[in-house]
PDB file of N, CA and C in Angstrom:
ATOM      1  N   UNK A   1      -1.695  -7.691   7.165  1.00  0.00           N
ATOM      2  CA  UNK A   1      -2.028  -6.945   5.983  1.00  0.00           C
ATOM      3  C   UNK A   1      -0.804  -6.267   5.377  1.00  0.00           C
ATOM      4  N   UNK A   2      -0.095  -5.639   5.948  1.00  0.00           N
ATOM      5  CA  UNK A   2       0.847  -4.996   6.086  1.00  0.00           C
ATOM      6  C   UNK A   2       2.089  -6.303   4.940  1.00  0.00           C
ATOM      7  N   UNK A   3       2.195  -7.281   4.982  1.00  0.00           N
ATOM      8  CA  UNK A   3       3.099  -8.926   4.895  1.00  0.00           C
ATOM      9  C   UNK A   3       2.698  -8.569   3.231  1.00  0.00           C
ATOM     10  N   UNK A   4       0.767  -8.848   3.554  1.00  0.00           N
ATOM     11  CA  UNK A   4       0.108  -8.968   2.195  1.00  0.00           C
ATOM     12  C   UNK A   4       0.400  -7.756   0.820  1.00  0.00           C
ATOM     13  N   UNK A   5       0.570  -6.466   1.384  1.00  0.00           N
ATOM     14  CA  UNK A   5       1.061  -5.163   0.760  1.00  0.00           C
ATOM     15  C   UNK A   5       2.499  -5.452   0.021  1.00  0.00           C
ATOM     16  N   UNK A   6       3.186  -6.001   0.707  1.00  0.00           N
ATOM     17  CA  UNK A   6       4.463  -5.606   0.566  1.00  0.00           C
ATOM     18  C   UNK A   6       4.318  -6.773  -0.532  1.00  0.00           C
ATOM     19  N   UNK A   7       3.875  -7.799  -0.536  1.00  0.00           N
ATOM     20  CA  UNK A   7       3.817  -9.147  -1.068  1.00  0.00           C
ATOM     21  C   UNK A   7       3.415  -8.239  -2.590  1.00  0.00           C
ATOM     22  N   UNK A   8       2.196  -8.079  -2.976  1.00  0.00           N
ATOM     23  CA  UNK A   8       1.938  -7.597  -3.815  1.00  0.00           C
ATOM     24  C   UNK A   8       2.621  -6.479  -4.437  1.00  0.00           C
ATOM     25  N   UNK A   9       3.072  -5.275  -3.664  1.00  0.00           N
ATOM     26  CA  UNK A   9       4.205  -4.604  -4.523  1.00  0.00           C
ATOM     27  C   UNK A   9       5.218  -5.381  -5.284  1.00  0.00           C
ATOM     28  N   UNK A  10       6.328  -6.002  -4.286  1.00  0.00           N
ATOM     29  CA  UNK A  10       6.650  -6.901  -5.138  1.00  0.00           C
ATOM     30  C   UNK A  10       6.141  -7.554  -6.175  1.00  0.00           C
ATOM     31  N   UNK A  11       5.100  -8.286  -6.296  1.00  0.00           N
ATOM     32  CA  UNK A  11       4.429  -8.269  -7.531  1.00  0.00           C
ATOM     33  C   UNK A  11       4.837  -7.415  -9.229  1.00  0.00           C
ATOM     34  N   UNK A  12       4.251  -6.389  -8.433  1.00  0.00           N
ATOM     35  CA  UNK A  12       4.294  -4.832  -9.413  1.00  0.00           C
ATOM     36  C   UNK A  12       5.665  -4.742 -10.139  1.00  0.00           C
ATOM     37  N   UNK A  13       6.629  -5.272  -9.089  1.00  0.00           N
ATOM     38  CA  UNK A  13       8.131  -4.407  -9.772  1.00  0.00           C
ATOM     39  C   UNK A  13       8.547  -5.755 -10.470  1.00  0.00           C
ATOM     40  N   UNK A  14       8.516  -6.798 -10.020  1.00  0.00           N
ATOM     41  CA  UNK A  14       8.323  -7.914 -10.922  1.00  0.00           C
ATOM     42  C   UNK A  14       7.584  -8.050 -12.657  1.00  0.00           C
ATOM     43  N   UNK A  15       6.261  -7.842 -12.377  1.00  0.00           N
ATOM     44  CA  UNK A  15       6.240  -7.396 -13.834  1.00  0.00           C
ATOM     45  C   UNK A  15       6.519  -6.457 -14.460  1.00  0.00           C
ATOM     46  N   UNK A  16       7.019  -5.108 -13.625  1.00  0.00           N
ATOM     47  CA  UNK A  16       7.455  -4.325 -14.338  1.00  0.00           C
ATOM     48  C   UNK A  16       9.364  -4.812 -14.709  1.00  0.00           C
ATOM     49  N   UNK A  17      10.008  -5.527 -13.987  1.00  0.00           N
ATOM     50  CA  UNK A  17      11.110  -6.131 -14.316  1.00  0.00           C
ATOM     51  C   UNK A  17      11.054  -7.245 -15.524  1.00  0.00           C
ATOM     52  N   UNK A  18      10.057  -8.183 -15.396  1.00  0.00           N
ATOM     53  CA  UNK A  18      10.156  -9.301 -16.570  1.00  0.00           C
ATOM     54  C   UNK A  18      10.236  -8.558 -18.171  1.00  0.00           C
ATOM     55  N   UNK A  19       9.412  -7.211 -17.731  1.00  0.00           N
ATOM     56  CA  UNK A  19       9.023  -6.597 -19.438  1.00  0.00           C
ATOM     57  C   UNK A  19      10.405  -5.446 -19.754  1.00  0.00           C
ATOM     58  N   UNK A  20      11.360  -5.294 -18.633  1.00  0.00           N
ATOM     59  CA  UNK A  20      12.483  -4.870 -18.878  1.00  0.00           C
ATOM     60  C   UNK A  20      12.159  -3.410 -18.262  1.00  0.00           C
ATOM     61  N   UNK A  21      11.463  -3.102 -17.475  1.00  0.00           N
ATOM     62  CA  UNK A  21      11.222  -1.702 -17.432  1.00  0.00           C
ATOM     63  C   UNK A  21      12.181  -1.704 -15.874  1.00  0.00           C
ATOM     64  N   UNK A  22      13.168  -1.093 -16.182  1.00  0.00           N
ATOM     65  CA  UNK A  22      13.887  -1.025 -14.867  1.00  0.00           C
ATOM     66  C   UNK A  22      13.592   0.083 -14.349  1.00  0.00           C
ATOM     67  N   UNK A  23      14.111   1.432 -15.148  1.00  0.00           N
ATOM     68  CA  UNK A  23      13.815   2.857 -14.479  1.00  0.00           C
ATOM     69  C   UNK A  23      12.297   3.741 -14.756  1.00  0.00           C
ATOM     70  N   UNK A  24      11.666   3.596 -13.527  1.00  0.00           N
ATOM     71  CA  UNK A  24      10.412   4.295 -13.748  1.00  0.00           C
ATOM     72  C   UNK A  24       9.972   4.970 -12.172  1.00  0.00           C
ATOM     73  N   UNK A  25       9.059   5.971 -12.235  1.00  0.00           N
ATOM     74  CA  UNK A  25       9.035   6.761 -10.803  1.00  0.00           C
ATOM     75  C   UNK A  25       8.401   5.222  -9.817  1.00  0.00           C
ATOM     76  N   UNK A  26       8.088   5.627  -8.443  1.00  0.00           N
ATOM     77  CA  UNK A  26       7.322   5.190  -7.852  1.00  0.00           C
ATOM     78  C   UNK A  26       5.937   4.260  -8.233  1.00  0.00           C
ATOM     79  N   UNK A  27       5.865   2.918  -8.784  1.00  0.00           N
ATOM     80  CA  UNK A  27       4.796   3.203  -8.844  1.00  0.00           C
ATOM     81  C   UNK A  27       3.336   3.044  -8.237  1.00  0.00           C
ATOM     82  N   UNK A  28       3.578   3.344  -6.815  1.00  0.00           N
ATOM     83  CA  UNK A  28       2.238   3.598  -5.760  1.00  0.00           C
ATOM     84  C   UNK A  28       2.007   4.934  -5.560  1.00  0.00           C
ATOM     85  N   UNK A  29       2.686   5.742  -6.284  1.00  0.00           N
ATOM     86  CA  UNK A  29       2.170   7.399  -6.191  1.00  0.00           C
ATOM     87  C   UNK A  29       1.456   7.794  -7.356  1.00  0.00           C
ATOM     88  N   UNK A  30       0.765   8.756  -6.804  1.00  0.00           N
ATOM     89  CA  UNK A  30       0.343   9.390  -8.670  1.00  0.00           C
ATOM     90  C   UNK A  30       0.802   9.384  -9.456  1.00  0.00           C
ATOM     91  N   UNK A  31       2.167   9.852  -9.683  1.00  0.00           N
ATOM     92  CA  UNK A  31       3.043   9.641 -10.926  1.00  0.00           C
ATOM     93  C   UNK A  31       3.396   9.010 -10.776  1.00  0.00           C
ATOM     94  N   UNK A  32       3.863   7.740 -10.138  1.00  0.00           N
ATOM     95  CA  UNK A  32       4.091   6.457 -11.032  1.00  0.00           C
ATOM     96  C   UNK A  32       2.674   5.550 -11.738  1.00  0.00           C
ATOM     97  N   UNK A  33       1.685   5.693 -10.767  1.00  0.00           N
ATOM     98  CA  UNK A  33       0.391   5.447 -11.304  1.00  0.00           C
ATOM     99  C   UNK A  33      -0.007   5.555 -13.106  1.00  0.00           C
ATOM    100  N   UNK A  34       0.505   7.225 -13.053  1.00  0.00           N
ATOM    101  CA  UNK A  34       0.214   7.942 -14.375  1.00  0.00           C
ATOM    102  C   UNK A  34       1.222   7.334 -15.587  1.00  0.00           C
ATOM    103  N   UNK A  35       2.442   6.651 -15.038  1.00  0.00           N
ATOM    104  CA  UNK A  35       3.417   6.513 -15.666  1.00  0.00           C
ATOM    105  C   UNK A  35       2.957   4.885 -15.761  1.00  0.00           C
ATOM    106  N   UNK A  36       2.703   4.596 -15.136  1.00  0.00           N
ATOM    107  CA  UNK A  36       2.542   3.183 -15.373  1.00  0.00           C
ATOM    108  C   UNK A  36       1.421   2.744 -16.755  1.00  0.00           C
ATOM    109  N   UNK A  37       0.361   3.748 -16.868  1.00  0.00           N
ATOM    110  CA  UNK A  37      -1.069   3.693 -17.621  1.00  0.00           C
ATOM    111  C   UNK A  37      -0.334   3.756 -18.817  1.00  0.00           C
ATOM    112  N   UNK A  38       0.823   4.494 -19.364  1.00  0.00           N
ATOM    113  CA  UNK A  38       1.642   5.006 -20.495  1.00  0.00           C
ATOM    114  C   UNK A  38       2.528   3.796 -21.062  1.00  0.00           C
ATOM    115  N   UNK A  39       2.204   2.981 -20.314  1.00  0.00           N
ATOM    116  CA  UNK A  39       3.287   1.734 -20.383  1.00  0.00           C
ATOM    117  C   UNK A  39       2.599   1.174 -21.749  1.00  0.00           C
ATOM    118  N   UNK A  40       3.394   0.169 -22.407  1.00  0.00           N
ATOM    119  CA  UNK A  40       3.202  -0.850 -23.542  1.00  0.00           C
ATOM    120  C   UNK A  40       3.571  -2.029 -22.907  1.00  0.00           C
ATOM    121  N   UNK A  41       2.579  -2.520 -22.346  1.00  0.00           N
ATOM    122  CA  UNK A  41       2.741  -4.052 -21.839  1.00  0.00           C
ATOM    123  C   UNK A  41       2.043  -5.084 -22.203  1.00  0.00           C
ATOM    124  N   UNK A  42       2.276  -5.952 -22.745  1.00  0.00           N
ATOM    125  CA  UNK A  42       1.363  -7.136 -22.813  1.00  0.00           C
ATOM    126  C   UNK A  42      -0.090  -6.994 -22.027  1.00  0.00           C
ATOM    127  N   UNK A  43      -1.208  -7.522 -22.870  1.00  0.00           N
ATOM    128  CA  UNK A  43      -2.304  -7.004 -22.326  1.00  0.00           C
ATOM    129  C   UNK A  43      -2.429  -8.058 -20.867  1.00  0.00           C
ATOM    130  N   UNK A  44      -1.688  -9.292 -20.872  1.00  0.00           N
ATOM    131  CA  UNK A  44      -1.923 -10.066 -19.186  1.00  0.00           C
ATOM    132  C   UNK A  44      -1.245  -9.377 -18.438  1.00  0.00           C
ATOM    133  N   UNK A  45      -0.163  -8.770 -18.911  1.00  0.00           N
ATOM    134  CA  UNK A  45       0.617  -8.200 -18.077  1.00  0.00           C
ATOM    135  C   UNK A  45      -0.066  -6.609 -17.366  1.00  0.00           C
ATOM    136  N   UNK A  46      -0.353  -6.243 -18.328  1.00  0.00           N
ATOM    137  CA  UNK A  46      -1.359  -4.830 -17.867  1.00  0.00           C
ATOM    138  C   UNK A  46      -2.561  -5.116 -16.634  1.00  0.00           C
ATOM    139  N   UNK A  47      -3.413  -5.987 -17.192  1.00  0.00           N
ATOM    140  CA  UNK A  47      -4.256  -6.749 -16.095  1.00  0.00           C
ATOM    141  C   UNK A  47      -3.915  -6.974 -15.272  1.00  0.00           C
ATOM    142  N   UNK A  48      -2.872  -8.105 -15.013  1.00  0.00           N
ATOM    143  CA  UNK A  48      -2.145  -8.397 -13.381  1.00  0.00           C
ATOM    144  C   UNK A  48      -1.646  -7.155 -12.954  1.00  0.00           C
ATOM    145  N   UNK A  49      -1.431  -6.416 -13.412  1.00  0.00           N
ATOM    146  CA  UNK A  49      -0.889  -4.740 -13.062  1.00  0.00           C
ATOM    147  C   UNK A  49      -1.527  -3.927 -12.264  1.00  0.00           C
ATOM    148  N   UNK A  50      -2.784  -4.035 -12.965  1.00  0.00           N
ATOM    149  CA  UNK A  50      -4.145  -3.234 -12.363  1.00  0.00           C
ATOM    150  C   UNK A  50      -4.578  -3.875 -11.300  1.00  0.00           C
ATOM    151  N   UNK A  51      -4.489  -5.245 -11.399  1.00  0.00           N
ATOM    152  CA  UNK A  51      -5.407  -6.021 -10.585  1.00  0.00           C
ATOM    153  C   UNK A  51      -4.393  -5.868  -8.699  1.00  0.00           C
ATOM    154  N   UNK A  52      -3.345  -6.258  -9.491  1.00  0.00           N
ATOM    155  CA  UNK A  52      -2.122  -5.729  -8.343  1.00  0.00           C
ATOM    156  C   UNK A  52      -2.226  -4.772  -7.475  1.00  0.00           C
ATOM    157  N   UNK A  53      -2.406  -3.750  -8.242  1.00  0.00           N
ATOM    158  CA  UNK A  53      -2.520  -1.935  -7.921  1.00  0.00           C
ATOM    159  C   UNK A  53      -3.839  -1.825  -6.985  1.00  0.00           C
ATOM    160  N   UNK A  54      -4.769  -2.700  -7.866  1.00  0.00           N
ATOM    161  CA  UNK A  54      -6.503  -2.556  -7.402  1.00  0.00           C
ATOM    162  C   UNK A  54      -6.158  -3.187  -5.516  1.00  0.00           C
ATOM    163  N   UNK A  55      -5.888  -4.346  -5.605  1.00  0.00           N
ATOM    164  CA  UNK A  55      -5.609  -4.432  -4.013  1.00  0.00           C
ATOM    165  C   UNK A  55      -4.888  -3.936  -3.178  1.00  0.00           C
ATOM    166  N   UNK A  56      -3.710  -3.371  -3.625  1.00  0.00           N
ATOM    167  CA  UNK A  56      -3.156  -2.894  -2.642  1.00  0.00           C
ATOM    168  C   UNK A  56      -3.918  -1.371  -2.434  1.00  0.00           C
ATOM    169  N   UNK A  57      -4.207  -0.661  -3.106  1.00  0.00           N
ATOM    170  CA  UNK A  57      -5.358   0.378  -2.432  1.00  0.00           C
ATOM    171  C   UNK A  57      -6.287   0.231  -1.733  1.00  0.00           C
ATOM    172  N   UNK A  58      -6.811  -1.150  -1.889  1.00  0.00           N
ATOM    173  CA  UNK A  58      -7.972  -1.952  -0.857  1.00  0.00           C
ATOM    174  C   UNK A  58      -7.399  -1.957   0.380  1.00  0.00           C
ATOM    175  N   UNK A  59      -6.184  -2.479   0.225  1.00  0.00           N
ATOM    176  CA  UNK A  59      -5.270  -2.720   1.671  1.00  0.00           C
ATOM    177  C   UNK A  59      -5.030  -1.457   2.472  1.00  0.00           C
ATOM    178  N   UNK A  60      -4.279  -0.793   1.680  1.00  0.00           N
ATOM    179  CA  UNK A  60      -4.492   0.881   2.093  1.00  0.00           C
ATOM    180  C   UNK A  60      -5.317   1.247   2.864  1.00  0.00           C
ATOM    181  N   UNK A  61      -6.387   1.041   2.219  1.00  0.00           N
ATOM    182  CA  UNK A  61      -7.613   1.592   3.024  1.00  0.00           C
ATOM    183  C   UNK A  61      -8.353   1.203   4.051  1.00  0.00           C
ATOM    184  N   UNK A  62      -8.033   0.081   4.115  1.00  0.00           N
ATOM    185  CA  UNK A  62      -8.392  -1.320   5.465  1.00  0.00           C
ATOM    186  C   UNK A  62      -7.444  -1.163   6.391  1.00  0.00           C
ATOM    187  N   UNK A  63      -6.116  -0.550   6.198  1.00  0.00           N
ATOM    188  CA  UNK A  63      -4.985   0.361   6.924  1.00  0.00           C
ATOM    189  C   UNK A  63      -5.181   1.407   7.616  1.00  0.00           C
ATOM    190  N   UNK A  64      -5.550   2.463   7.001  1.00  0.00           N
ATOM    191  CA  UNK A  64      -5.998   3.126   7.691  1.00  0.00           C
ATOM    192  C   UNK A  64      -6.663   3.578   8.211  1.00  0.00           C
ATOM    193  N   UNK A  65      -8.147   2.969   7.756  1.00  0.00           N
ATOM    194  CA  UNK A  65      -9.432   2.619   8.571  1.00  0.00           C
ATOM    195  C   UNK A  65      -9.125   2.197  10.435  1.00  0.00           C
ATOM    196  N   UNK A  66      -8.067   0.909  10.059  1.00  0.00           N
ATOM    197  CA  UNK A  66      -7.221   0.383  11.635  1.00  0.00           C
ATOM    198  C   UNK A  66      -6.754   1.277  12.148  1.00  0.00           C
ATOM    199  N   UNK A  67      -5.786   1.899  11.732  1.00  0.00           N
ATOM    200  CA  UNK A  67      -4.975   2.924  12.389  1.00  0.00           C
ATOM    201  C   UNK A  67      -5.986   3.767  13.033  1.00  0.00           C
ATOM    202  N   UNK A  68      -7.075   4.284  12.110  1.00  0.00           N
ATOM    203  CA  UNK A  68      -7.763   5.385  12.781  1.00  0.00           C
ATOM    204  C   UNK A  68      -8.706   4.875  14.038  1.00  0.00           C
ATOM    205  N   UNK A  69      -8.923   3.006  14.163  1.00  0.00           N
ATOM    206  CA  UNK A  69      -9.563   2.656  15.502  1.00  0.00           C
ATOM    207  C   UNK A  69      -8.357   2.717  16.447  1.00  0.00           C
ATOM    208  N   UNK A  70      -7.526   2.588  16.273  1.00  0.00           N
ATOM    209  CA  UNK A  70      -5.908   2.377  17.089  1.00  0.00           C
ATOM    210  C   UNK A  70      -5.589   3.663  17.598  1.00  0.00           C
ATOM    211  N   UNK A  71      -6.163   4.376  17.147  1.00  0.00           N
ATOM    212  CA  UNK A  71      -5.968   5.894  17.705  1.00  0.00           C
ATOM    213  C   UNK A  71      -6.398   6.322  17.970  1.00  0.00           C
ATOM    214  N   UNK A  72      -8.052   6.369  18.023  1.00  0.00           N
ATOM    215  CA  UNK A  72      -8.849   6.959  18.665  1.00  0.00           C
ATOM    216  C   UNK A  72      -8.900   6.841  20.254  1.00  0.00           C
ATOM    217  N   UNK A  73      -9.035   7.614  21.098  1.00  0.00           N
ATOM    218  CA  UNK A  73      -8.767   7.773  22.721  1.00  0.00           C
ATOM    219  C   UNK A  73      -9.794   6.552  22.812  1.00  0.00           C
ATOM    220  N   UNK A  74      -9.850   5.931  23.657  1.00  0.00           N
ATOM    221  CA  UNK A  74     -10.884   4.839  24.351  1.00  0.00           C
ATOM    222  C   UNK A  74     -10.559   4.658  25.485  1.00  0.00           C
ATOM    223  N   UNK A  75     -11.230   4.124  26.610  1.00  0.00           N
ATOM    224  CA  UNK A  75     -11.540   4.213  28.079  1.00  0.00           C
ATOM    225  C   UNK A  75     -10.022   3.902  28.425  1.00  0.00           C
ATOM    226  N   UNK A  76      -9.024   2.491  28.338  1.00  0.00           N
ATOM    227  CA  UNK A  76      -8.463   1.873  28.836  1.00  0.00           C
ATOM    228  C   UNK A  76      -7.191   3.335  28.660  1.00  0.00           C
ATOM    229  N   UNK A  77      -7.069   3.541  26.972  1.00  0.00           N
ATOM    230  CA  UNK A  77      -5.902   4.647  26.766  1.00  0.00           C
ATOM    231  C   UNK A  77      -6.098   6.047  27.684  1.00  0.00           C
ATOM    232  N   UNK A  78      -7.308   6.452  28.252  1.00  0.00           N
ATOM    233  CA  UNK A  78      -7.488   7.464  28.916  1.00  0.00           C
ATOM    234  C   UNK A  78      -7.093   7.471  30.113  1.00  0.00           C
ATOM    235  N   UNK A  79      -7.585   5.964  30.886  1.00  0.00           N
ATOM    236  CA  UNK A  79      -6.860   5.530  32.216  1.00  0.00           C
ATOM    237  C   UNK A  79      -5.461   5.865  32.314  1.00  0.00           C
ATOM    238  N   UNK A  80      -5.294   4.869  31.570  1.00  0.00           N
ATOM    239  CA  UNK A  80      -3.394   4.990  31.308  1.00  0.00           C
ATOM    240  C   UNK A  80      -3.139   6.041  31.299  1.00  0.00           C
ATOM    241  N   UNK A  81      -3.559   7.208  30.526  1.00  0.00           N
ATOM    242  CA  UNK A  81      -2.409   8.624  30.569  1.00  0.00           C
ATOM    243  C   UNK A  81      -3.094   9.446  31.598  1.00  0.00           C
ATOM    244  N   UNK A  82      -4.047   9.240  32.744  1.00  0.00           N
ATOM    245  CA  UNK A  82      -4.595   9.680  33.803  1.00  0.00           C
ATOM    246  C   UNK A  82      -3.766   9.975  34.810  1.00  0.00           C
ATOM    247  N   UNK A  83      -3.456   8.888  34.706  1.00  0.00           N
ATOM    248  CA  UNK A  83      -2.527   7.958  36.231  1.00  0.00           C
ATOM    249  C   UNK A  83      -1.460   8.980  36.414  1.00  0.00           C
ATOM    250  N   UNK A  84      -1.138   9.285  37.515  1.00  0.00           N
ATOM    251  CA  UNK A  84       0.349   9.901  37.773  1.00  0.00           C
ATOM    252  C   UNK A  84       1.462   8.774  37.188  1.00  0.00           C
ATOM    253  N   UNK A  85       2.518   9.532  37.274  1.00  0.00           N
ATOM    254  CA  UNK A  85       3.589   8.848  36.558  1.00  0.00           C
ATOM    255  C   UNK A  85       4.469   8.721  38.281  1.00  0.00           C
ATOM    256  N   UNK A  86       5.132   7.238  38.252  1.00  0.00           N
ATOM    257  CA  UNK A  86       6.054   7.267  39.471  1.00  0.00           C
ATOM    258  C   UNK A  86       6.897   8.167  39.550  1.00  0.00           C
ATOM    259  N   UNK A  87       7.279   8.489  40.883  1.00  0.00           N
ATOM    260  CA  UNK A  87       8.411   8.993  40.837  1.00  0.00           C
ATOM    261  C   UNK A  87       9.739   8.278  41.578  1.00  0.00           C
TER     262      UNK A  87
END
């Protein structure tokens, strides 16, 4: 997922490169978000923009949904930090 994210940002700075927009904030944060909506882009270009943006927040969230099973204590991780440590 993580491959797929990065894949699609790229995306993002790509069309924001073809339309000449070199200097602009972040745009996976709020303000670049906000900055991006302000844009004058070709209306396909706006679409693939959104549509871009729209998945990688999907991904995001399928991210850290994982992370939060990956972290939660479960039997095997409890064993493990039970155990004495060698000496």
């Amino acid at each position: 997922m993580i491959e797929d994210r990065n894949r699609l940002k790229n995306r993002v700075h790509a069309i924001l490169a073809k339309n000449g927009i070199i200097d602009y904030p972040n745009p996976f944060t709020k303000k670049g978000r906000e900055h991006l909506e302000n844009l004058d882009l070709p209306e396909i270009d706006k679409e693939l923009l959104n549509a871009n943006l729209s998945i990688i927040d999907r991904i995001n969230k399928e991210i850290k949904k994982i992370d939060r099973i990956i972290r939660k204590p479960n039997r095997i991780t409890m064993l493990y930090y039970s155990q004495p440590s060698p000496e």
